[in-house]
N, C-alpha and C. Protein backbone atom coordinates (compact mmCIF):
# COMPACT_ATOMS: atom_id res chain seq x y z
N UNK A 1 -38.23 -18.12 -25.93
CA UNK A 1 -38.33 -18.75 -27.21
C UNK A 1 -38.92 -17.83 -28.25
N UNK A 2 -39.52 -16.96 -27.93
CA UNK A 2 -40.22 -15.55 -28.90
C UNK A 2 -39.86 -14.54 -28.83
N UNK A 3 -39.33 -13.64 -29.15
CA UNK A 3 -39.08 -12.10 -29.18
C UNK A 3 -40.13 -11.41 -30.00
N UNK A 4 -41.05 -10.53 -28.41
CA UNK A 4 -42.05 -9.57 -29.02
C UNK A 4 -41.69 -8.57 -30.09
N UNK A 5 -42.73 -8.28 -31.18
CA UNK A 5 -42.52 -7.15 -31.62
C UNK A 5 -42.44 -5.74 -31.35
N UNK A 6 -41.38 -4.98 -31.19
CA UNK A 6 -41.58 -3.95 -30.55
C UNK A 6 -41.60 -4.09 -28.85
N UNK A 7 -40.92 -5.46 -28.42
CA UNK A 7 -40.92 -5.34 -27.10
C UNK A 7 -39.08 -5.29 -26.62
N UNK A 8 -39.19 -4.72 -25.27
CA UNK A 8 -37.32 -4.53 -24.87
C UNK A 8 -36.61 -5.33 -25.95
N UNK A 9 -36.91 -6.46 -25.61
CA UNK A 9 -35.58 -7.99 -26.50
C UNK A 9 -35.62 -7.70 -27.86
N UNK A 10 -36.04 -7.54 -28.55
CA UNK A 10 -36.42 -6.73 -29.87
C UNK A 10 -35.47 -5.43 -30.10
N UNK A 11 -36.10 -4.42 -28.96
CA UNK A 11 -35.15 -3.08 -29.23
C UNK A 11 -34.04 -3.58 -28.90
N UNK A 12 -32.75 -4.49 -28.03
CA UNK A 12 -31.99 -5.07 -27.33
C UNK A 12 -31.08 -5.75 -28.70
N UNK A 13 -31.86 -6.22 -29.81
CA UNK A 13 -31.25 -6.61 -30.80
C UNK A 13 -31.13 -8.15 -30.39
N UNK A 14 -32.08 -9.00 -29.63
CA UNK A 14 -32.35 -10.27 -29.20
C UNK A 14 -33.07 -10.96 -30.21
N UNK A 15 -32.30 -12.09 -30.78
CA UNK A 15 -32.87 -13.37 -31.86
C UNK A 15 -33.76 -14.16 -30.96
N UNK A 16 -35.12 -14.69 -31.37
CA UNK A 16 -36.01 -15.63 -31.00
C UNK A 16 -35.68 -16.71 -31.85
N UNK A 17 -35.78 -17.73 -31.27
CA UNK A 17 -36.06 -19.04 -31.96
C UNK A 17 -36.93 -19.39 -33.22
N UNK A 18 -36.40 -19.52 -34.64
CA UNK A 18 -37.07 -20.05 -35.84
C UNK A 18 -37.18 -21.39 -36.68
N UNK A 19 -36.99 -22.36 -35.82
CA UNK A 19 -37.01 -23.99 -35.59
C UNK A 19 -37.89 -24.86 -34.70
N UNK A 20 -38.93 -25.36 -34.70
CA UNK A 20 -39.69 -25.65 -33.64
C UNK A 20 -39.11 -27.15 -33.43
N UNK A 21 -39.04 -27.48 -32.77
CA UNK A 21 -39.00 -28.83 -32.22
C UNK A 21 -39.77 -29.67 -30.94
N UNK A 22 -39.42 -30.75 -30.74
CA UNK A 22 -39.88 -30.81 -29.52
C UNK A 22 -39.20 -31.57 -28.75
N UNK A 23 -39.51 -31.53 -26.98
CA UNK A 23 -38.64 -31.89 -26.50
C UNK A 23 -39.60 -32.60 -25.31
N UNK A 24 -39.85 -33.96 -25.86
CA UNK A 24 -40.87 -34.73 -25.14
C UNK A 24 -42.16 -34.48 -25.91
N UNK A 25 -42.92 -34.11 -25.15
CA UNK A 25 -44.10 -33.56 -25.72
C UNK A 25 -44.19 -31.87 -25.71
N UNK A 26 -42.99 -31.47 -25.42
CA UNK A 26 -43.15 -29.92 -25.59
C UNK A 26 -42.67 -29.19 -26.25
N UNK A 27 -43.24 -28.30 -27.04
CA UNK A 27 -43.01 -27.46 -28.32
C UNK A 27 -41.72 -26.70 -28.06
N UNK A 28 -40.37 -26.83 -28.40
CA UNK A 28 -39.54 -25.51 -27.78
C UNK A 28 -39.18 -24.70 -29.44
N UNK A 29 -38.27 -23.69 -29.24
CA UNK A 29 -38.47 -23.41 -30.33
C UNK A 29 -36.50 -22.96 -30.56
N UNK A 30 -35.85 -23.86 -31.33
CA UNK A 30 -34.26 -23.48 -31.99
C UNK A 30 -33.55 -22.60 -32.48
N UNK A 31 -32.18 -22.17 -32.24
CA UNK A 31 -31.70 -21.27 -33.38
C UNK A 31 -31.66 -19.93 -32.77
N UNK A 32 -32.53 -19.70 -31.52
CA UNK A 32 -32.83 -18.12 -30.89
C UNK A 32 -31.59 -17.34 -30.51
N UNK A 33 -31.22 -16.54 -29.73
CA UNK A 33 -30.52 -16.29 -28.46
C UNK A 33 -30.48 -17.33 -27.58
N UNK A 34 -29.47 -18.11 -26.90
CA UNK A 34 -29.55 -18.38 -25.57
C UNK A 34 -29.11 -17.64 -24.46
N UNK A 35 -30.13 -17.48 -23.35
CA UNK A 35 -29.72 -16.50 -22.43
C UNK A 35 -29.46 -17.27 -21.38
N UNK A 36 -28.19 -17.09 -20.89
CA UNK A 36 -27.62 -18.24 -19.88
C UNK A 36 -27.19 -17.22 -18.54
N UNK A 37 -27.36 -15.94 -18.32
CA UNK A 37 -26.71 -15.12 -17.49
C UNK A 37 -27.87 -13.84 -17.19
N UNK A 38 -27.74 -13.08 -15.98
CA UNK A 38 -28.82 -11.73 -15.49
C UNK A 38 -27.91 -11.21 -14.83
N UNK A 39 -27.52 -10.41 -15.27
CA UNK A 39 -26.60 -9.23 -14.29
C UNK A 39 -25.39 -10.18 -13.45
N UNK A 40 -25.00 -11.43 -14.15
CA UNK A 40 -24.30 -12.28 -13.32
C UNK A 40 -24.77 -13.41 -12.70
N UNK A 41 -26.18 -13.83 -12.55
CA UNK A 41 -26.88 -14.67 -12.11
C UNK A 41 -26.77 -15.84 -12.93
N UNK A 42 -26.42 -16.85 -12.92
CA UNK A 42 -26.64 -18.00 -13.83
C UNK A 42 -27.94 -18.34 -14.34
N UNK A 43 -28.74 -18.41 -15.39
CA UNK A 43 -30.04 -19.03 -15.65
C UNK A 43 -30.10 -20.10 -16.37
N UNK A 44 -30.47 -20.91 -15.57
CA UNK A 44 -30.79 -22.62 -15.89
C UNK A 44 -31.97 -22.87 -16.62
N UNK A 45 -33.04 -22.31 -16.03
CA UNK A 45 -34.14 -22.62 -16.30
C UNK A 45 -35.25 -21.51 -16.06
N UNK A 46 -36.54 -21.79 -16.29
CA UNK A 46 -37.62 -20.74 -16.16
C UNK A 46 -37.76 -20.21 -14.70
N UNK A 47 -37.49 -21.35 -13.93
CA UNK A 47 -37.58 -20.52 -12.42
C UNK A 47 -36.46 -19.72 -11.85
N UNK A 48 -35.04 -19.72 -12.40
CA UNK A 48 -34.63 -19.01 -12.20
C UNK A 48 -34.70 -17.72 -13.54
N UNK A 49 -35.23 -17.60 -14.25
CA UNK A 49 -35.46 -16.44 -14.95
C UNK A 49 -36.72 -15.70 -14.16
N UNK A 50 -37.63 -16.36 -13.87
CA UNK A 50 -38.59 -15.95 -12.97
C UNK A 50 -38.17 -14.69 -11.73
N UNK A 51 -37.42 -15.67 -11.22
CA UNK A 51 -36.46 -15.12 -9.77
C UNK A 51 -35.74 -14.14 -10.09
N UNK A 52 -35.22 -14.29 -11.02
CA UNK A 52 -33.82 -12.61 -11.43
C UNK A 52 -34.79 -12.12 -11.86
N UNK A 53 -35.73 -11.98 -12.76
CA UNK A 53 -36.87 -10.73 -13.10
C UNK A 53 -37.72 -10.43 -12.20
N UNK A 54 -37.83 -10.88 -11.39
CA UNK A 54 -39.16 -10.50 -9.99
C UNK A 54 -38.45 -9.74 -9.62
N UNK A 55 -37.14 -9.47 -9.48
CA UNK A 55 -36.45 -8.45 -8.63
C UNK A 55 -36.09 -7.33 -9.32
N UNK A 56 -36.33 -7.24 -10.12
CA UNK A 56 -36.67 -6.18 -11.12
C UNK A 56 -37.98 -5.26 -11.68
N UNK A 57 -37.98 -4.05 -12.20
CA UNK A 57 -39.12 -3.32 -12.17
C UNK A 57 -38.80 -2.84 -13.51
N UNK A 58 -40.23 -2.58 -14.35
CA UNK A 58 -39.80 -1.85 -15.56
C UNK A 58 -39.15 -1.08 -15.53
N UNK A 59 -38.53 -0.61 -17.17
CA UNK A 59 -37.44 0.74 -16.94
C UNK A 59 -35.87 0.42 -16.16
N UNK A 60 -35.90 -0.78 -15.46
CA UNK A 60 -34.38 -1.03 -14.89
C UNK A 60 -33.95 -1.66 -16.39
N UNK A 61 -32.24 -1.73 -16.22
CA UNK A 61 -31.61 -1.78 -17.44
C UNK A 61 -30.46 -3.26 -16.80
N UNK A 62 -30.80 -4.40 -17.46
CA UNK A 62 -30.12 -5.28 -17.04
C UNK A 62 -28.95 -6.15 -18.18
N UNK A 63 -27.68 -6.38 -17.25
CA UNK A 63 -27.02 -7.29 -18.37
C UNK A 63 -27.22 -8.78 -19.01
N UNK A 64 -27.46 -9.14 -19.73
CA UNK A 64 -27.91 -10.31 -20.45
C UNK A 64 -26.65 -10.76 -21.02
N UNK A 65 -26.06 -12.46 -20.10
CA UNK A 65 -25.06 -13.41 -20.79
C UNK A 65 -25.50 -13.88 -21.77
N UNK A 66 -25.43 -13.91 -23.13
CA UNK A 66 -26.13 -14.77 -24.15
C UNK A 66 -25.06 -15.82 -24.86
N UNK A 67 -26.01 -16.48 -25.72
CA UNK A 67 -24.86 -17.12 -26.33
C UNK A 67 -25.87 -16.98 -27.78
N UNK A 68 -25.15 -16.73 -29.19
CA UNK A 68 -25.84 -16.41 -30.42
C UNK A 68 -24.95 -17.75 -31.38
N UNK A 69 -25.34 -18.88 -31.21
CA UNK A 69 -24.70 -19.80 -31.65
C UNK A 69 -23.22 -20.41 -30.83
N UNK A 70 -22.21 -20.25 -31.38
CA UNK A 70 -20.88 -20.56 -30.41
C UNK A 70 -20.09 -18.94 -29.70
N UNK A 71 -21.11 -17.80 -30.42
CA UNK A 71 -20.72 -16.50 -29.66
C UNK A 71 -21.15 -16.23 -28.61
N UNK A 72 -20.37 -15.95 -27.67
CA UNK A 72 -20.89 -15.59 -26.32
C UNK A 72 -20.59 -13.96 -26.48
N UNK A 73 -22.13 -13.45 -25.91
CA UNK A 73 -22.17 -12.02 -26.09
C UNK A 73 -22.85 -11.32 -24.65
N UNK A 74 -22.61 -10.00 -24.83
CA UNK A 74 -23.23 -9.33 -23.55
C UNK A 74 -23.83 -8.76 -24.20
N UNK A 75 -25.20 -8.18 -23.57
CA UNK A 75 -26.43 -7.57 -23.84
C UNK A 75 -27.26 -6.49 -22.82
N UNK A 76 -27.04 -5.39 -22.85
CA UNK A 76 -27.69 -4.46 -22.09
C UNK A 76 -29.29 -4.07 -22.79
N UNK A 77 -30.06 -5.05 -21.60
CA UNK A 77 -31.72 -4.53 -22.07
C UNK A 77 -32.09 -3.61 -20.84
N UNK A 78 -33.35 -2.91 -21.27
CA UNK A 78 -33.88 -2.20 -20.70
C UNK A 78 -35.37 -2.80 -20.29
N UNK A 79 -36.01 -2.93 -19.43
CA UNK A 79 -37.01 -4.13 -19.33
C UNK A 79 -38.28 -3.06 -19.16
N UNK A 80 -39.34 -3.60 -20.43
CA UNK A 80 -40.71 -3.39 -20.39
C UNK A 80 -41.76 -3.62 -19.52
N UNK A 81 -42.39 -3.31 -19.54
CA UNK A 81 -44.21 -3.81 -18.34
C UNK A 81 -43.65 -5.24 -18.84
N UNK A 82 -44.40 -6.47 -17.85
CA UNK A 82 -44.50 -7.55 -17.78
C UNK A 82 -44.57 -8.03 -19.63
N UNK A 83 -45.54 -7.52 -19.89
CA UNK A 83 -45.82 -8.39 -21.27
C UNK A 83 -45.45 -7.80 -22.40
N UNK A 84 -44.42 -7.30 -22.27
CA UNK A 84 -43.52 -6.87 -23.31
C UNK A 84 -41.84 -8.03 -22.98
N UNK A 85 -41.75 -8.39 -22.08
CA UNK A 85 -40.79 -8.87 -21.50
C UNK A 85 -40.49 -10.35 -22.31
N UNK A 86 -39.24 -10.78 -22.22
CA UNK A 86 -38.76 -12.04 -22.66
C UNK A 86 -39.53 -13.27 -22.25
């Protein structure tokens, strides 16, 4: 829902969310990138984003399915230390 400054998703040319809403009682945030894909992996949800990035190490370079509104796009990032990361 955020794209660091100066972090991979940033250099990657990755939109964060600039709409807050909520969804129940939880803050999400609209309008971003949606990233629906990891090197081919489907991502549903946080635990599977969890799971395709644990298997990964900084410095690896992964493909990102996105979707930028009704565009579906591919995205080659290069992944930072943990807290630079998506």
């Amino acid at each position: 829902n955020k794209v660091s400054t100066g972090g991979a998703a940033e250099r990657a040319g990755l939109r964060g969310g600039n709409e807050r809403a909520y969804l129940g009682n939880t803050p999400i945030m609209l309008g971003g990138d949606l990233i629906v894909a990891i090197d081919g992996e489907n991502i549903q949800d946080q635990q599977d984003l969890a799971q395709v990035m644990n298997a990964h190490r900084a410095g690896d370079t992964v493909k990102l399915t996105i979707y930028r509104g009704k565009q579906k796009m591919e995205v080659n990032v290069t992944l930072g230390e943990a807290r630079e990361q998506v």
